[in-house]
Each structure stands twice: as structure tokens, then as C-alpha cells.
Protein backbone atom coordinates (compact mmCIF):
# COMPACT_ATOMS: atom_id res chain seq x y z
CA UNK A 1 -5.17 -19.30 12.89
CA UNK A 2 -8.21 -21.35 11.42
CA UNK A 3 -7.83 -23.72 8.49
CA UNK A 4 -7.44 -21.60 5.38
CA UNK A 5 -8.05 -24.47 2.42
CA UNK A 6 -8.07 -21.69 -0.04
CA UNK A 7 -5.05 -20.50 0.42
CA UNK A 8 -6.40 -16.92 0.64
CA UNK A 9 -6.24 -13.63 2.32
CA UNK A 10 -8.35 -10.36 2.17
CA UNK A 11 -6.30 -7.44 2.37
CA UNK A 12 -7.87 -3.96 4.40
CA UNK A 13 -5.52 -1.12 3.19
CA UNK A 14 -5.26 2.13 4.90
CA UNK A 15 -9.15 1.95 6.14
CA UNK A 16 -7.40 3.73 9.73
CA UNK A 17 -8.32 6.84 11.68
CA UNK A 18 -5.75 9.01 10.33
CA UNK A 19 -6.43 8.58 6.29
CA UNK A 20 -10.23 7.63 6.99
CA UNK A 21 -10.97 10.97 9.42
CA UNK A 22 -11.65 13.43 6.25
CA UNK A 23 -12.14 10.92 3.86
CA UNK A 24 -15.22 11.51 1.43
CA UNK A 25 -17.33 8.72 1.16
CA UNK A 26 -15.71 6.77 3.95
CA UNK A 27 -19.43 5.72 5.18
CA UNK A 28 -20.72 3.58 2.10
CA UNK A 29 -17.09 1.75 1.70
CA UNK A 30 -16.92 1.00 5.09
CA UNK A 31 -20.12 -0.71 4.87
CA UNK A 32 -18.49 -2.55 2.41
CA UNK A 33 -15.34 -3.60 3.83
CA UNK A 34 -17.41 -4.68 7.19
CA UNK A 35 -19.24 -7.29 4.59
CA UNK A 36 -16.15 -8.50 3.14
CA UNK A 37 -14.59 -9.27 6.18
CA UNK A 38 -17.72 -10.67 8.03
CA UNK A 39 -17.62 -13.32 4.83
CA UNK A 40 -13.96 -13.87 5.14
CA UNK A 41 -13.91 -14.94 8.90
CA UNK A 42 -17.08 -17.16 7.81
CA UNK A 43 -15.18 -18.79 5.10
CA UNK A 44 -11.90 -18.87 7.79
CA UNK A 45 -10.21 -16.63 5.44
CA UNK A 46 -7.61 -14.71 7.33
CA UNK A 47 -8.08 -11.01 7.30
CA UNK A 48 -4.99 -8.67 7.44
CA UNK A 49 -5.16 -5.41 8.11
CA UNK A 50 -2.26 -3.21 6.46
CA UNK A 51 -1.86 0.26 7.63
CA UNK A 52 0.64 3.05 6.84
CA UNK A 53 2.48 4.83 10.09
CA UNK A 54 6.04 6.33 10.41
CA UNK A 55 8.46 6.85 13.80
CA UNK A 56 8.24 9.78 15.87
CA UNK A 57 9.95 12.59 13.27
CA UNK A 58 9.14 10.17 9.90
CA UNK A 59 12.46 9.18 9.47
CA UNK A 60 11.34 6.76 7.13
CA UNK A 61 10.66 9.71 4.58
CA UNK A 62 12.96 10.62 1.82
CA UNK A 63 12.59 14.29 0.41
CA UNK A 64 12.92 12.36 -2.70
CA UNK A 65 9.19 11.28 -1.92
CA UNK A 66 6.81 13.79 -3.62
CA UNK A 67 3.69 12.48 -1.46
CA UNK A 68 5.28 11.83 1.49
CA UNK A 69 7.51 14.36 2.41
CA UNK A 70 4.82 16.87 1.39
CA UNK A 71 3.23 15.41 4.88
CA UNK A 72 6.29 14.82 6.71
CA UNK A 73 5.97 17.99 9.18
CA UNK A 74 2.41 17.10 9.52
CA UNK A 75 3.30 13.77 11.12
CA UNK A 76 4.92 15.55 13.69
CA UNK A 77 1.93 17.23 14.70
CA UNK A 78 -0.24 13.71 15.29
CA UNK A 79 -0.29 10.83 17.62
CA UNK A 80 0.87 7.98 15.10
CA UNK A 81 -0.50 5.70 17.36
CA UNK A 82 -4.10 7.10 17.18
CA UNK A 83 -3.61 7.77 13.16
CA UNK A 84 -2.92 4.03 12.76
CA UNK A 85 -6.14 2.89 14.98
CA UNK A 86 -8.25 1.05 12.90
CA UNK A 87 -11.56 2.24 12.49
CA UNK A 88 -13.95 1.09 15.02
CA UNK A 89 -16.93 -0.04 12.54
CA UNK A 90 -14.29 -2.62 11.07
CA UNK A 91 -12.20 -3.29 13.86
CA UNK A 92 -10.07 -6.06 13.96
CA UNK A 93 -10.66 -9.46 16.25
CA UNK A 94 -8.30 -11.71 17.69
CA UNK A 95 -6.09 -13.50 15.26
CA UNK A 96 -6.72 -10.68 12.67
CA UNK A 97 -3.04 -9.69 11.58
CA UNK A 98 -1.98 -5.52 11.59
CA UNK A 99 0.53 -5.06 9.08
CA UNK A 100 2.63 -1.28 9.58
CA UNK A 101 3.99 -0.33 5.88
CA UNK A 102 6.28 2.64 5.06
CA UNK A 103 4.88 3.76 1.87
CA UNK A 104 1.98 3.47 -0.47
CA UNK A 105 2.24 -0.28 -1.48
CA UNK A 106 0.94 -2.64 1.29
CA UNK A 107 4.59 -4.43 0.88
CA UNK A 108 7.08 -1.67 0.83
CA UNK A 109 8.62 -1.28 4.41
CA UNK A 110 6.10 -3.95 6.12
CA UNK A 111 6.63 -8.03 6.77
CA UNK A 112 3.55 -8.32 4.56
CA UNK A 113 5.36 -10.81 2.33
CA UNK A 114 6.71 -12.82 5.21
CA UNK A 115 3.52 -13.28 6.52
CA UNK A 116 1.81 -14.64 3.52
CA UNK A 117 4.52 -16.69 2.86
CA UNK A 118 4.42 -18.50 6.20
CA UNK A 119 0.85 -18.99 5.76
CA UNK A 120 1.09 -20.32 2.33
CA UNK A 121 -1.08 -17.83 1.05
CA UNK A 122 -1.66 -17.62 -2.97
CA UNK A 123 -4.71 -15.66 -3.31
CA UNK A 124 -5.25 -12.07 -2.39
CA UNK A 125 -8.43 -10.41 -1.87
CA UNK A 126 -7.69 -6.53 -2.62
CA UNK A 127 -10.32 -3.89 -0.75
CA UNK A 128 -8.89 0.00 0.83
CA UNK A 129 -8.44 3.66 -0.02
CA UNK A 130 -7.65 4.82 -1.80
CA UNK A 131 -8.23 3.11 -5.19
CA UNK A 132 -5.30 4.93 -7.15
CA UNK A 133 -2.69 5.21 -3.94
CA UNK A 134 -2.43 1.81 -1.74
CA UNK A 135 -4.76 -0.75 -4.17
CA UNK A 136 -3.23 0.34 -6.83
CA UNK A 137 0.36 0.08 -5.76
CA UNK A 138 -0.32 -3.14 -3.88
CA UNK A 139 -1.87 -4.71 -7.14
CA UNK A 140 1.44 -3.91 -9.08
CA UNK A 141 3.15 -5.23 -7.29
CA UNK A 142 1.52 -8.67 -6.15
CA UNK A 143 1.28 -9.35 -9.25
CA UNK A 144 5.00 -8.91 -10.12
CA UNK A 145 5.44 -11.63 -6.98
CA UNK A 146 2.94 -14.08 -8.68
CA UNK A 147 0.04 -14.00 -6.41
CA UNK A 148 -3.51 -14.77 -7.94
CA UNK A 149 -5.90 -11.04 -7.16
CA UNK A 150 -9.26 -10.40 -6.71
CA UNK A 151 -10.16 -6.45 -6.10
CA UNK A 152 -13.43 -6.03 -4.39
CA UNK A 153 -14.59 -2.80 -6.67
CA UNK A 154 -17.07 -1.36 -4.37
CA UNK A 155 -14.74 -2.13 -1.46
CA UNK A 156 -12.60 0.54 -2.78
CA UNK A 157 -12.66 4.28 -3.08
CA UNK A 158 -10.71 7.03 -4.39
CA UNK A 159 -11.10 11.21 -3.75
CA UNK A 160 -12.10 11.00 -7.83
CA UNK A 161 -14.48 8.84 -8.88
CA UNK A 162 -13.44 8.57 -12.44
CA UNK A 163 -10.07 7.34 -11.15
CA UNK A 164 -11.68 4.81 -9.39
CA UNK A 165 -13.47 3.61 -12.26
CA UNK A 166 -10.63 3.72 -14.79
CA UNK A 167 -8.77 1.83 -12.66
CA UNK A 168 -10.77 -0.94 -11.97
CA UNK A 169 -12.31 -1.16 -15.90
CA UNK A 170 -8.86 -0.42 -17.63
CA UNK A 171 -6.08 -1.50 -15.23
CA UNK A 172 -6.56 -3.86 -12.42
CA UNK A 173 -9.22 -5.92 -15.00
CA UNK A 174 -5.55 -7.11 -17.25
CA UNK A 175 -3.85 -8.08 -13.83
CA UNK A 176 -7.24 -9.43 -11.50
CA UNK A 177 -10.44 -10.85 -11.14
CA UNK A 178 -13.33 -7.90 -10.54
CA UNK A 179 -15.85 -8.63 -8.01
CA UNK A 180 -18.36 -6.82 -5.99
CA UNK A 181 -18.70 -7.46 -2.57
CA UNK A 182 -22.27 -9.44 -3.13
CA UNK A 183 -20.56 -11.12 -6.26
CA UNK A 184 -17.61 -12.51 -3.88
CA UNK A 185 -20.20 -13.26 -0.77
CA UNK A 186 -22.00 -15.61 -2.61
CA UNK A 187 -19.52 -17.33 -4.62
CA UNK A 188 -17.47 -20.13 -3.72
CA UNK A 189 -14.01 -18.66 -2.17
CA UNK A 190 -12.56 -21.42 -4.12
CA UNK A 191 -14.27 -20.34 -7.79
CA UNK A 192 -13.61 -16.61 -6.82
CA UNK A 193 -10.28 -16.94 -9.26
């Protein structure tokens, strides 16, 4: 891995075949994601994909989970392996890190943690679908582990657009910095926070 003097990471959450495939308005936040990352590699900002994918069966989901287990017999039905793919117009490049979680925040059931641990990493650069599932679960609770946050707004989406924008406006503004895409790009990584 390249020198990472910020001490940063940008996040991709759930951006995979399987979540993306129906998705409305995948296309535009693609776009977006595709930007962010091209600027992190320039900046030698390690970019970590983080995607959500079960065992054969889902063993890993409780009937206690409303969301999950509502999609449990579904899984059955899919090659995990093909659900978890990345998609192709942001696909990751050697020493890019995949991250396999269990549930909706980026940390529950994954190594996530570890991994920014090991690389000292302070600063995390939020961007995925959807805006009230993964980002927002993933903000919670990085913040509750002390980690400094950025969400890239338009590098985000959610099925409801007034979600989206509640979220962003009301909720992630009291825990991290906002920034568009264009608004991150051409700032200093280090003045970002």
C-alpha cells in the first residue's frame, strides 16, 4: 500500500451487483463514486470496498432481523459470489481492499476495524447505497469508535429522496463534514476535516 500521510480512507458501501442490479438511480451515483475514487488513488488514499454477502443458506441471519430474514430464502436462490461482484464501472484495482460484512453497518460481522487500525487510519471518507441503510449505520457507528467522517452527499443514494436529504441536512451534518464530490476533489485531503 502507497504512503497514506492523511491518515485516510474512502469507504464504497454496498455499490455490488446484487443491491446495485434494480437499484434506481444507480447510473448518476456511480458516476460519482468512479470520481471519488479516481481522486483517492491520486491523493494515495486507500480505497476499501465493503460489501454485504452471507454463506450458502445465510446462516448468519437471525429471524430476529426484520430486514434480513425477510430476504433470507431469497439468498438461497442467488450466486453470493456474483451478488457480491463489484460493479464493473467502479471496479476495484490491485491493492484496493474488499471488506465482506454481515449486516447493514460496514463494521458489523467484517474485519473492517482491524484493517483501519493496522493502517492507522483516522479519517473516513463515507460514499454507498443506500443513504438510510449502510451510510447511515456505518456513520453511527464510526463515530461511536472516534473516527473523524466526511460523507460525500452526492456519492450517496437512497430509494427516497427525501430520506436522503434529511439525512445528510439533519443527521450526518451533527456527526460529519458534508462534501460533494467536486467540493472534496479540489480540496486539500488534508483540509477536507
Amino acid at each position: 500500500m502507497e504512503d497514506n500521510s492523511t491518515n485516510t480512507a474512502l469507504l464504497v458501501m454496498d455499490m455490488q451487483q446484487g443491491i446495485l442490479g434494480g437499484y434506481p438511480g444507480a447510473v448518476p451515483v456511480l458516476a460519482k463514486v468512479s470520481t471519488a475514487i479516481a481522486g483517492a488513488r491520486a491523493q494515495h488514499i486507500p480505497v476499501i470496498y465493503v460489501v454485504i454477502g452471507f454463506r450458502k443458506g445465510a446462516p448468519e441471519v437471525s429471524p430476529n432481523n426484520k430486514s434480513l430474514s425477510a430476504r433470507k430464502r431469497g439468498f438461497d436462490a442467488i450466486d453470493m459470489e456474483d451478488y457480491m461482484k463489484i460493479r464493473p464501472e467502479i471496479a476495484q484495482q490491485e491493492g484496493d481492499i474488499i471488506v465482506i460484512k454481515r449486516r447493514i453497518s460496514a463494521f458489523t460481522g467484517s474485519d473492517l476495524e482491524v484493517i483501519l487500525r493496522s493502517q492507522n487510519i483516522q479519517h473516513l471518507v463515507l460514499t454507498g447505497v443506500s443513504t438510510g441503510g449502510a451510510v447511515l449505520a456505518t456513520l453511527i457507528e464510526a463515530a461511536d469508535k472516534d473516527f473523524r467522517l466526511t460523507v460525500l452527499s452526492d456519492c450517496c443514494s437512497d430509494p427516497d429522496e427525501e430520506v436522503h436529504q434529511l439525512l445528510v441536512s439533519k443527521i450526518f451534518s451533527k456527526r460529519a463534514g458534508i462534501l460533494t464530490v467536486e467540493e472534496w476533489s479540489s480540496t486539500s485531503i488534508k483540509d477536507s476535516m
